[in-house]
N, C-alpha and C. Protein backbone atom coordinates (compact mmCIF):
# COMPACT_ATOMS: atom_id res chain seq x y z
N UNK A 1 80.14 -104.75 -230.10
CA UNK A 1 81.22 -105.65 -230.45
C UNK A 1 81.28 -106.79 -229.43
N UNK A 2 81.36 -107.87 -230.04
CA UNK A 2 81.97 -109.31 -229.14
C UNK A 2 82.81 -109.42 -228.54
N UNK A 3 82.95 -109.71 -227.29
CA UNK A 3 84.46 -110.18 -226.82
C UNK A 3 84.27 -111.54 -226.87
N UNK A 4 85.36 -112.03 -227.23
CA UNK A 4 85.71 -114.14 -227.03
C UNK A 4 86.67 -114.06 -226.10
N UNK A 5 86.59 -115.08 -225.52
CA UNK A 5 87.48 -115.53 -224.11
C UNK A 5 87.51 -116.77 -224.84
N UNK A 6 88.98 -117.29 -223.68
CA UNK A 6 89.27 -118.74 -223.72
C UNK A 6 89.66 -119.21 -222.46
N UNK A 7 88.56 -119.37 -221.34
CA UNK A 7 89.55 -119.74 -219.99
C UNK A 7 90.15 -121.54 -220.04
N UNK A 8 91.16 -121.33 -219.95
CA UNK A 8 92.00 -122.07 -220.06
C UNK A 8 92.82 -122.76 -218.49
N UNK A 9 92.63 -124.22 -218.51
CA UNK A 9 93.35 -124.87 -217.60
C UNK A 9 94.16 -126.23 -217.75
N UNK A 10 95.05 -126.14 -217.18
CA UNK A 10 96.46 -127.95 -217.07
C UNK A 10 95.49 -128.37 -215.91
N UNK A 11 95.41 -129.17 -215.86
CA UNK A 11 94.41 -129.99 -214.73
C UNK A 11 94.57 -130.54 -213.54
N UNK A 12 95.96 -130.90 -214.16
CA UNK A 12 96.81 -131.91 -213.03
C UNK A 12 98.16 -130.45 -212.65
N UNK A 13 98.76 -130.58 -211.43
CA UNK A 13 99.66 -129.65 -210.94
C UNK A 13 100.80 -130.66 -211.19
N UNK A 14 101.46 -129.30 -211.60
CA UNK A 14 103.08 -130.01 -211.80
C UNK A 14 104.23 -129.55 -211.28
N UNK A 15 104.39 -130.49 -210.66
CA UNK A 15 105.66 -130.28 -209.60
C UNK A 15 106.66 -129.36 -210.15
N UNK A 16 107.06 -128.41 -209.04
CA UNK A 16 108.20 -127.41 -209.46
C UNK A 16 109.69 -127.52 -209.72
N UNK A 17 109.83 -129.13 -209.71
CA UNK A 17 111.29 -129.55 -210.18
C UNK A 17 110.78 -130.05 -211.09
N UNK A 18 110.18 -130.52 -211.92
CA UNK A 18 109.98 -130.65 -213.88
C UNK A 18 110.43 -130.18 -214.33
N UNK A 19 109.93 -128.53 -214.17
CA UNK A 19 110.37 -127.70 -215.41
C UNK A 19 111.75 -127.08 -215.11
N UNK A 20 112.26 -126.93 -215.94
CA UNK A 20 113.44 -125.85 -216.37
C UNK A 20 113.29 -124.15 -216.02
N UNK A 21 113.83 -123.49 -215.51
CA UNK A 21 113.89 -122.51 -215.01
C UNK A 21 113.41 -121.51 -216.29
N UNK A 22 113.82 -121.76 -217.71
CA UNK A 22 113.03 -121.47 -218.88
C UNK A 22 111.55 -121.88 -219.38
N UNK A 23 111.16 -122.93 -218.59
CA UNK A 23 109.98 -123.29 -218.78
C UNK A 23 108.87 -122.60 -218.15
N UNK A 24 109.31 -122.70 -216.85
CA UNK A 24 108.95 -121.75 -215.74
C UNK A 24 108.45 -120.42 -216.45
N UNK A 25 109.50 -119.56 -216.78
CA UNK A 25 109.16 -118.34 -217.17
C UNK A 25 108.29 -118.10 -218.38
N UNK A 26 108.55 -118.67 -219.00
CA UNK A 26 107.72 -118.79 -220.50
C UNK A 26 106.50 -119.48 -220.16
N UNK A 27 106.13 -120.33 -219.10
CA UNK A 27 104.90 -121.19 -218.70
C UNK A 27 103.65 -119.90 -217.86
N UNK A 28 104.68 -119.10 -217.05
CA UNK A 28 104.18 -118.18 -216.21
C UNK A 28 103.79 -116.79 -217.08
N UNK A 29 104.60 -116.66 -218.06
CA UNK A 29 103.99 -115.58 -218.58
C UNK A 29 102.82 -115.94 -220.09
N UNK A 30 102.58 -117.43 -220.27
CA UNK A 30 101.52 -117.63 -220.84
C UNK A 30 100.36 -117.53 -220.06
N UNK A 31 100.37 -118.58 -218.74
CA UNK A 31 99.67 -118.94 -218.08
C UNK A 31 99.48 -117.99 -217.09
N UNK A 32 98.83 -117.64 -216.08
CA UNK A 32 98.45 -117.30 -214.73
C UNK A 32 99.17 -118.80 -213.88
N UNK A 33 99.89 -118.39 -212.86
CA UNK A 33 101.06 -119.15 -212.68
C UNK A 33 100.45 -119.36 -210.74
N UNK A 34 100.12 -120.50 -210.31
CA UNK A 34 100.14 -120.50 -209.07
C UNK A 34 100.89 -121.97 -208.21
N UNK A 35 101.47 -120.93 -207.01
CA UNK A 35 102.08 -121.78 -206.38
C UNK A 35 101.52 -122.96 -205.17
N UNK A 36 101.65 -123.98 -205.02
CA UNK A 36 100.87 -124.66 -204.23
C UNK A 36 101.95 -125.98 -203.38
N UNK A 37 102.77 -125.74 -202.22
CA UNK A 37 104.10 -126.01 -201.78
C UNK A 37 104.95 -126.34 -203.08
N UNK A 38 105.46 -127.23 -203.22
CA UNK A 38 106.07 -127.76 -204.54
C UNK A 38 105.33 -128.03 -205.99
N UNK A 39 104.16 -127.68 -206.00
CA UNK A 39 103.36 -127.66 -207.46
C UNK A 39 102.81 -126.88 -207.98
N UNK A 40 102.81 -126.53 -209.06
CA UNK A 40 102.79 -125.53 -210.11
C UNK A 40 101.40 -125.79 -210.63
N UNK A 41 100.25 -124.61 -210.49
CA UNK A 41 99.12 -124.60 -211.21
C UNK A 41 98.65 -123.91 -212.54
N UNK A 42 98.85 -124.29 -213.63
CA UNK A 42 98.83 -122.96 -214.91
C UNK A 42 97.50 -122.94 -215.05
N UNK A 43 96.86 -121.68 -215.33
CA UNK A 43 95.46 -121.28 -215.96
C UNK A 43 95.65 -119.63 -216.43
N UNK A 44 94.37 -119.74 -217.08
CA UNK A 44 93.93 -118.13 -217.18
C UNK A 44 92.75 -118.34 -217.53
N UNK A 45 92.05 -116.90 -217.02
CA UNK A 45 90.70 -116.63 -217.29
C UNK A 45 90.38 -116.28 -218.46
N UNK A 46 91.03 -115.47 -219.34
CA UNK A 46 90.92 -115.28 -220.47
C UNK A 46 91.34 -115.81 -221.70
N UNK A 47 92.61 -116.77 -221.96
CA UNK A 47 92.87 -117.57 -222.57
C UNK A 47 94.30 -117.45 -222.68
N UNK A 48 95.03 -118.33 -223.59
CA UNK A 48 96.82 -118.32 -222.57
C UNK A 48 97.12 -117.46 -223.79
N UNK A 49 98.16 -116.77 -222.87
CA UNK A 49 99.15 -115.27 -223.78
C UNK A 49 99.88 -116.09 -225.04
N UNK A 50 99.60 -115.33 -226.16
CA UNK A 50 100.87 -116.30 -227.50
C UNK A 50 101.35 -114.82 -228.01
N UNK A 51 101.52 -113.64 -227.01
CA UNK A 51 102.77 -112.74 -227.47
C UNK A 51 103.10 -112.55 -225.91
N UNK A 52 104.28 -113.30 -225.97
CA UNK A 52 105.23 -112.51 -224.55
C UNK A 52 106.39 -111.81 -224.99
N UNK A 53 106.67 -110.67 -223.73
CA UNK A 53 107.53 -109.78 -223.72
C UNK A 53 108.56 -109.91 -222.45
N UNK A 54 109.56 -110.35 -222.58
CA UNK A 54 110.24 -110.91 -221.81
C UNK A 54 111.50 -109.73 -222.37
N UNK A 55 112.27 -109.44 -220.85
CA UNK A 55 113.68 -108.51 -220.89
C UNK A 55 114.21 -109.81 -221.24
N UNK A 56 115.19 -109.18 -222.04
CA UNK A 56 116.61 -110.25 -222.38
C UNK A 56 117.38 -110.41 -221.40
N UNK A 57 117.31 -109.95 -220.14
CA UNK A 57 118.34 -109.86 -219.22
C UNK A 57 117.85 -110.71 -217.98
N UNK A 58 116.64 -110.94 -218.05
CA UNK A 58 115.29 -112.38 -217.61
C UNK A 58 115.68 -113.40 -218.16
N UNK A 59 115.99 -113.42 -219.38
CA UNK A 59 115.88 -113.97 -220.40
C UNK A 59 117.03 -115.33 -220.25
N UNK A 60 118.19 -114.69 -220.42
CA UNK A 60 119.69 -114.84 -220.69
C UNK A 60 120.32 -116.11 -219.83
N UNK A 61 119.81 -115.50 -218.79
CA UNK A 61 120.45 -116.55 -216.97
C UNK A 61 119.18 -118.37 -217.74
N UNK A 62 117.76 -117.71 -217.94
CA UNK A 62 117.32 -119.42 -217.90
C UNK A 62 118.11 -120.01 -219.18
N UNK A 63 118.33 -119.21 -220.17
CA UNK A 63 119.12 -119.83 -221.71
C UNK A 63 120.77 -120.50 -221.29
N UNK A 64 121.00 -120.01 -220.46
CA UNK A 64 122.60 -120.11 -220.05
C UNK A 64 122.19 -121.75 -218.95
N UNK A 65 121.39 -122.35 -218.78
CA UNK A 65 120.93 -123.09 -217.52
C UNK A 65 121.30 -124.48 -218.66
N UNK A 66 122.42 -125.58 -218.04
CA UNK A 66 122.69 -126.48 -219.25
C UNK A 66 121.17 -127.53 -219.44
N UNK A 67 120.49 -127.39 -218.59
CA UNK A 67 119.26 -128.33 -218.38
C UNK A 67 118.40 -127.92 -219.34
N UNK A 68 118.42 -127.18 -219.84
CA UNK A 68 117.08 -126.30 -221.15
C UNK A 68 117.92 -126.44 -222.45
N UNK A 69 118.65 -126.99 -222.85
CA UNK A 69 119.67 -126.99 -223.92
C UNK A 69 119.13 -128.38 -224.61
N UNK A 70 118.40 -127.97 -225.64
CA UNK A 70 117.63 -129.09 -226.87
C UNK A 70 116.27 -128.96 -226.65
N UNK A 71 115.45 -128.21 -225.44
CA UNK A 71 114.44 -128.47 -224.90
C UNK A 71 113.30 -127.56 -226.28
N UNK A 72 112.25 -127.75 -226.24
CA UNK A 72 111.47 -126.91 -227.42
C UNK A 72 111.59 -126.05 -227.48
N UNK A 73 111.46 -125.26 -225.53
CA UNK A 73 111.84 -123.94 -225.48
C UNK A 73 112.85 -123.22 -226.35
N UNK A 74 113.90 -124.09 -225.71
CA UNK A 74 115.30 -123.35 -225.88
C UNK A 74 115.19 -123.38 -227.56
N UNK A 75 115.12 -124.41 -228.36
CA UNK A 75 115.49 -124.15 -229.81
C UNK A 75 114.74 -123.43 -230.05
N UNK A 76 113.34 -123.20 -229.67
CA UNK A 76 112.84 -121.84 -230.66
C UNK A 76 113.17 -120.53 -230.44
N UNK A 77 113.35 -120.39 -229.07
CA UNK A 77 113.75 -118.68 -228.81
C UNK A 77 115.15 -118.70 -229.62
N UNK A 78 116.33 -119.60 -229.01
CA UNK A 78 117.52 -119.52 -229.87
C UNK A 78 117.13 -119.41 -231.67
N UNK A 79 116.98 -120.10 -231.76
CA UNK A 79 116.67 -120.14 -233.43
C UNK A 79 115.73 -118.84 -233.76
N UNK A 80 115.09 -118.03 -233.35
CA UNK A 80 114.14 -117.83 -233.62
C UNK A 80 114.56 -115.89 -233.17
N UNK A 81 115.17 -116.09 -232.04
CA UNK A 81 115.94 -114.79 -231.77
C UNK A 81 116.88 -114.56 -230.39
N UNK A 82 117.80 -115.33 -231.63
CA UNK A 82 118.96 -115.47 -230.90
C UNK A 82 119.94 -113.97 -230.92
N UNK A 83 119.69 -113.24 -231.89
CA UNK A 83 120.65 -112.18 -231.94
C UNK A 83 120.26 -111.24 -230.91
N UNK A 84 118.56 -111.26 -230.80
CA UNK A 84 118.01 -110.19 -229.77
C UNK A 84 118.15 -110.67 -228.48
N UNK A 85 118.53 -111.69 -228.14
CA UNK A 85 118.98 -112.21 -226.37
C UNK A 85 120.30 -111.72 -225.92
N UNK A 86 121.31 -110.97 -227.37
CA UNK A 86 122.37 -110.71 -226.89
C UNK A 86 122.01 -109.19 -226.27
N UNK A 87 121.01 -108.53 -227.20
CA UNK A 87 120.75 -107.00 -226.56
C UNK A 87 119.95 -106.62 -225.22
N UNK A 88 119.90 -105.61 -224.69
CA UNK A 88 119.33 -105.37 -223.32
C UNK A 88 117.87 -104.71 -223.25
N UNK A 89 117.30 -105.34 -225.28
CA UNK A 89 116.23 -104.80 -225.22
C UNK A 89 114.66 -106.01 -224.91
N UNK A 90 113.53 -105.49 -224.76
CA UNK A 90 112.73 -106.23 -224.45
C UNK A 90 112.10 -106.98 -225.86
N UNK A 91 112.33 -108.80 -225.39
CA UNK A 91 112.13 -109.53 -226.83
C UNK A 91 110.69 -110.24 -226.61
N UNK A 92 109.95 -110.22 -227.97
CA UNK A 92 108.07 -110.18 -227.76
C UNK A 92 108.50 -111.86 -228.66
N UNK A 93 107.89 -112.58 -228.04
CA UNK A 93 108.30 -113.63 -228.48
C UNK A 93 106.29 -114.23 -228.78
N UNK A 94 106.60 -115.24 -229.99
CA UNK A 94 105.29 -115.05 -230.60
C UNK A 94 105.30 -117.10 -229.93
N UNK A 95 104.36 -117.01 -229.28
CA UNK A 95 104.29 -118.68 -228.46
C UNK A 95 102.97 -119.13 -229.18
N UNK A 96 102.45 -118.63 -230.11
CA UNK A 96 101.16 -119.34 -230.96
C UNK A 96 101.78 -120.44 -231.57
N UNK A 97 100.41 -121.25 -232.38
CA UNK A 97 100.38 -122.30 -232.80
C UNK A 97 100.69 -123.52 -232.41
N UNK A 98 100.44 -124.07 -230.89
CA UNK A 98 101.22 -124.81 -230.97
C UNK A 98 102.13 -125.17 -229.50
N UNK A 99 102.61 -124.12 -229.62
CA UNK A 99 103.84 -124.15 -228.83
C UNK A 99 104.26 -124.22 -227.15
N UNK A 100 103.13 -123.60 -226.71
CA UNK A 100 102.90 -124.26 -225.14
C UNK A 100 102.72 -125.20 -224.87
N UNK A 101 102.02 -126.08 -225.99
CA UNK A 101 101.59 -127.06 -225.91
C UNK A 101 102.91 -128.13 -225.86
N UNK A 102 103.49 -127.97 -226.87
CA UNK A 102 104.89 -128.50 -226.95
C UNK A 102 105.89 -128.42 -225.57
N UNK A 103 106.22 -126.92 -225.17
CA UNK A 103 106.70 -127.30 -223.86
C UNK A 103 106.21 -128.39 -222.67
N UNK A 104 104.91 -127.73 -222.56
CA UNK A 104 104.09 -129.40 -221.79
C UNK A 104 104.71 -130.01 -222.09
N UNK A 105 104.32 -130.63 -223.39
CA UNK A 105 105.04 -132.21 -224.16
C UNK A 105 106.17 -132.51 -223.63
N UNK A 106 107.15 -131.64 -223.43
CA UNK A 106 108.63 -131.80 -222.87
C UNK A 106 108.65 -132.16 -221.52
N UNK A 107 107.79 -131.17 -220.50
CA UNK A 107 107.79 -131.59 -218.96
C UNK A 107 107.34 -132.85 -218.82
N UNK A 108 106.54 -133.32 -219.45
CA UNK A 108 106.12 -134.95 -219.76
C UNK A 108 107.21 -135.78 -219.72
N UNK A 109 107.82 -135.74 -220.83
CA UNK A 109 108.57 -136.49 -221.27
C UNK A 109 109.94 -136.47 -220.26
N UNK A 110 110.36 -135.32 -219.40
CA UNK A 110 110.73 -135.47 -218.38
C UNK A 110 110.49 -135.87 -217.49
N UNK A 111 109.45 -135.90 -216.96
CA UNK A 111 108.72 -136.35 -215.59
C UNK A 111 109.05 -137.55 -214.92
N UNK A 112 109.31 -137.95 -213.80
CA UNK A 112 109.03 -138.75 -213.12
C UNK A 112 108.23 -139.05 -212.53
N UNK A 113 107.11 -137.88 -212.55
CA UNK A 113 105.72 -138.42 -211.54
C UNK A 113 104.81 -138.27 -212.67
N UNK A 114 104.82 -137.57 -214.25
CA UNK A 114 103.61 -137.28 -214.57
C UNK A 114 103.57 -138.30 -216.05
N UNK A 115 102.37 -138.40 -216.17
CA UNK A 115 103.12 -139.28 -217.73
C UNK A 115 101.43 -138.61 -218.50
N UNK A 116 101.18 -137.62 -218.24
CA UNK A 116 100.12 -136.97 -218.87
C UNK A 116 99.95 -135.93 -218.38
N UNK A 117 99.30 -134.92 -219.39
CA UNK A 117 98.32 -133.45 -218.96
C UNK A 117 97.58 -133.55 -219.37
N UNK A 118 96.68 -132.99 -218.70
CA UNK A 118 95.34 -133.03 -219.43
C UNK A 118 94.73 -131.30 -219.40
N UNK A 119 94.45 -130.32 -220.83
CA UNK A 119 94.48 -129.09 -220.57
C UNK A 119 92.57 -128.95 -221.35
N UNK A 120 91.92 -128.22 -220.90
CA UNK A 120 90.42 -128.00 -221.01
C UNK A 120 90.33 -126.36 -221.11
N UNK A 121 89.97 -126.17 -222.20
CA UNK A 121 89.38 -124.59 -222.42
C UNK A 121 88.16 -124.56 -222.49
N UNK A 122 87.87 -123.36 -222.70
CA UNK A 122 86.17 -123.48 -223.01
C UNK A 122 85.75 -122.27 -223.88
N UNK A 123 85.18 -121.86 -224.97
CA UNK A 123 84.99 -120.90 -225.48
C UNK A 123 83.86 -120.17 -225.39
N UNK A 124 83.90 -119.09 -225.01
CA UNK A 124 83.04 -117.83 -224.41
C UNK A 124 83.06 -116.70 -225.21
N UNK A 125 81.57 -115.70 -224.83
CA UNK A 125 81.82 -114.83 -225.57
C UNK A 125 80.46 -113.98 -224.89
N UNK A 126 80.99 -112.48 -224.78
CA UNK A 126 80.17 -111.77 -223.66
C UNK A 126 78.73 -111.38 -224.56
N UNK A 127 78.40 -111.85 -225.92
CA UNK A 127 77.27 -111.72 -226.53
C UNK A 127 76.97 -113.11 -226.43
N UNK A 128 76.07 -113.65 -226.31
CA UNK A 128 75.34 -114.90 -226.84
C UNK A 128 75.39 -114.89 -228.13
N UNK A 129 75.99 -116.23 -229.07
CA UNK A 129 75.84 -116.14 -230.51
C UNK A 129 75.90 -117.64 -231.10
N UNK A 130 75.09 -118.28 -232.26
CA UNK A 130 75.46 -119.47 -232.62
C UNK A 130 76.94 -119.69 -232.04
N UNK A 131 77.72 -118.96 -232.44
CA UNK A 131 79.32 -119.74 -232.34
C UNK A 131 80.37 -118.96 -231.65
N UNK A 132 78.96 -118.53 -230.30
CA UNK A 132 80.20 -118.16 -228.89
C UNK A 132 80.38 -119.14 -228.23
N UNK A 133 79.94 -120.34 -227.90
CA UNK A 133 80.31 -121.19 -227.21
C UNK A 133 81.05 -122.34 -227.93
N UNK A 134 81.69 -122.88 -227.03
CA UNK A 134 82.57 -124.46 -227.20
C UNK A 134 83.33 -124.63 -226.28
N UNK A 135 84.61 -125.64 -226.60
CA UNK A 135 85.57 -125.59 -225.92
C UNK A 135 86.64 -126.89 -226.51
N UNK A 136 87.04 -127.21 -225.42
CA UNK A 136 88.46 -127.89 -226.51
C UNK A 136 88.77 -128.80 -225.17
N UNK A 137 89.51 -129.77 -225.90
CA UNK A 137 89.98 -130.49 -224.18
C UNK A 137 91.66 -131.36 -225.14
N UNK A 138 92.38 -131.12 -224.63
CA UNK A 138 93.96 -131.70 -224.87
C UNK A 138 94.55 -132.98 -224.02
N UNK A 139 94.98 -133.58 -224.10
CA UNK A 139 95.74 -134.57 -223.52
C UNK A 139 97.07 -134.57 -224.14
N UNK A 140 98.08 -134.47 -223.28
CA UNK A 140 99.64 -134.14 -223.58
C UNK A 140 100.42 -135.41 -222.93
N UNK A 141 101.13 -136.18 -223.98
CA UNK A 141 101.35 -137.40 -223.11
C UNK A 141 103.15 -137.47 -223.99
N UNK A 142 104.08 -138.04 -223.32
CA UNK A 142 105.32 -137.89 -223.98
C UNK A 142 105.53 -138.32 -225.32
N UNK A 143 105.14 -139.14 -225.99
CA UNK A 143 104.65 -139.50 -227.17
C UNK A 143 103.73 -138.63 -228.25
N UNK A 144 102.43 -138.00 -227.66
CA UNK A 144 101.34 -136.89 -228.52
C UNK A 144 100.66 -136.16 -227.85
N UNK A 145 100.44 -135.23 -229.07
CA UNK A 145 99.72 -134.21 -227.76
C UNK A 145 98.07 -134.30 -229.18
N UNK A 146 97.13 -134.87 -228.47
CA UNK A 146 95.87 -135.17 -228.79
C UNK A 146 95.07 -133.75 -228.69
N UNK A 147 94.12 -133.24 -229.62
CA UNK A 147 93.06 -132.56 -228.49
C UNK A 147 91.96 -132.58 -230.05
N UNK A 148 91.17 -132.28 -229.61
CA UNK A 148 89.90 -131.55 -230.19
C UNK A 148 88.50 -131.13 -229.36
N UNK A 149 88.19 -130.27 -230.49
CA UNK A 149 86.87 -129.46 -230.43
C UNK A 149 85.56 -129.72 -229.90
N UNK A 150 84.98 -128.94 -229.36
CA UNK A 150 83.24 -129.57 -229.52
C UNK A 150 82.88 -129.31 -230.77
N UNK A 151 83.51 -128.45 -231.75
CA UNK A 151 82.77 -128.12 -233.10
C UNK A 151 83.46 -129.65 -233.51
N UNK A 152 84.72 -129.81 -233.65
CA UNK A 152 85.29 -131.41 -234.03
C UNK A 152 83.89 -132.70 -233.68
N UNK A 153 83.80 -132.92 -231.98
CA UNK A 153 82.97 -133.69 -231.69
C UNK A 153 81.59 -133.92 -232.62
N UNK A 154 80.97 -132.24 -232.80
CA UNK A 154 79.62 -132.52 -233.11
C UNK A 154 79.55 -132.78 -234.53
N UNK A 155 80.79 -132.50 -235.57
CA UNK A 155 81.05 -133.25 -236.83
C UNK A 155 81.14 -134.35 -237.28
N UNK A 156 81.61 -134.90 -235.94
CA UNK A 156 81.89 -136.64 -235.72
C UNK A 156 80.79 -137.16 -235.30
N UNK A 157 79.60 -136.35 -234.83
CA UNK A 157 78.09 -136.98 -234.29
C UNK A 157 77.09 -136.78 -235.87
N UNK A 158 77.40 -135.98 -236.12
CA UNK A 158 76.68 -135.43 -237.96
C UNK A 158 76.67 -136.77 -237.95
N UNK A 159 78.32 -137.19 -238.49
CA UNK A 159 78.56 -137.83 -239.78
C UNK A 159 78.36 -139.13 -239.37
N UNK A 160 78.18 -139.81 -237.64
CA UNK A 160 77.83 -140.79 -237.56
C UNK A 160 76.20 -141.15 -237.38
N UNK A 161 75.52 -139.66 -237.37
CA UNK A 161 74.17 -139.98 -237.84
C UNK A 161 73.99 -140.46 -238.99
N UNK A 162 74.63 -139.57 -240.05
CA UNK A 162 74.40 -139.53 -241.33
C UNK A 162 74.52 -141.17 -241.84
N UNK A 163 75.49 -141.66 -241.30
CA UNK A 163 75.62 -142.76 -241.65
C UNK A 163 74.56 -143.87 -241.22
N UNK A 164 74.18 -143.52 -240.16
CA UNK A 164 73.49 -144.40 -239.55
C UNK A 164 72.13 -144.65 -240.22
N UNK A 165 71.72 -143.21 -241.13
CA UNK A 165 70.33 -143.03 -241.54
C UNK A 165 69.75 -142.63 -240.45
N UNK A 166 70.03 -141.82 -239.43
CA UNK A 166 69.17 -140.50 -238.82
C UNK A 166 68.92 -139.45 -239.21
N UNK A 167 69.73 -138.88 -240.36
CA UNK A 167 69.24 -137.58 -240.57
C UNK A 167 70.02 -137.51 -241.99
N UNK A 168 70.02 -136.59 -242.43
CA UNK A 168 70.58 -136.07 -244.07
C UNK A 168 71.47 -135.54 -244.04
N UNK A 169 72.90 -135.28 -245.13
CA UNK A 169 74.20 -134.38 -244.61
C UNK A 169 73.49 -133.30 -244.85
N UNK A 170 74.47 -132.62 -244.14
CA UNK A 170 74.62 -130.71 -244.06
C UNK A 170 75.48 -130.46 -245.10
């Protein structure tokens, strides 16, 4: 059997007054979280968590913080499970599609020092196979969050052969 990885990195460090004390936590338990005096390094070796399990009682104090109130964070956990933040049980919160990415978007758009991220994965896989490798590269800017593929790229090299009359479609 295959394993796929996704090591995953933010490029640029982001200062530890950006984020929201909710960002923080939800950033740290996607990411591998390192401290560096006042700046914040997110990565992982294996690719970023999109099921966290966070106590509600972790939880509660960053939701109660008036600074996270409209933030992406905050409306999706609220909206999304708000009844389970009132209990003292542990809430698995689903951060796919999307959605880290979005918080970024927010520390952006807050920032005073940053007015971009720039996040680079790479896709791996402990067999060699046509389609264990790639990777992905993002740019998160307060306005959009951009990214694509090397499978994207090399579609966009096809089709500007194709056009060119180098080679024939696929």
């Amino acid at each position: 059997m295959a394993n796929y990885y996704t090591p995953t990195a933010v490029q640029q460090p982001i200062p530890a007054t950006d984020l929201t004390s909710l960002e923080r936590l939800l950033l740290a338990n996607i990411f591998d979280m390192q401290i560096d005096d006042d700046a914040l390094y997110f990565s992982s070796d294996e690719g970023a968590s999109d099921m966290l399990y966070l106590d509600a009682e972790q939880l509660r104090p960053c939701l109660d913080d008036p600074a996270v109130e409209g933030t992406t964070a905050w409306k999706q956990i609220v909206d999304q499970y708000g009844g389970a933040i009132l209990g003292d049980d542990e809430i698995e919160i689903d951060a796919s599609g999307g959605w880290w990415e979005a918080v970024l978007q927010d520390v952006v758009r807050r920032s005073d020092t940053l007015d971009h991220l720039s996040v680079i994965s790479s896709f791996t896989c402990d067999k060699l196979r046509p389609d264990s490798l790639g990777g992905m590269a993002i740019l998160i800017t307060a306005d959009q969050i951009r990214g694509q593929s090397t499978h994207d790229l090399m579609a966009q090299f096809i089709a500007e052969a194709v056009a060119a009359g180098e080679m024939q479609p696929i």
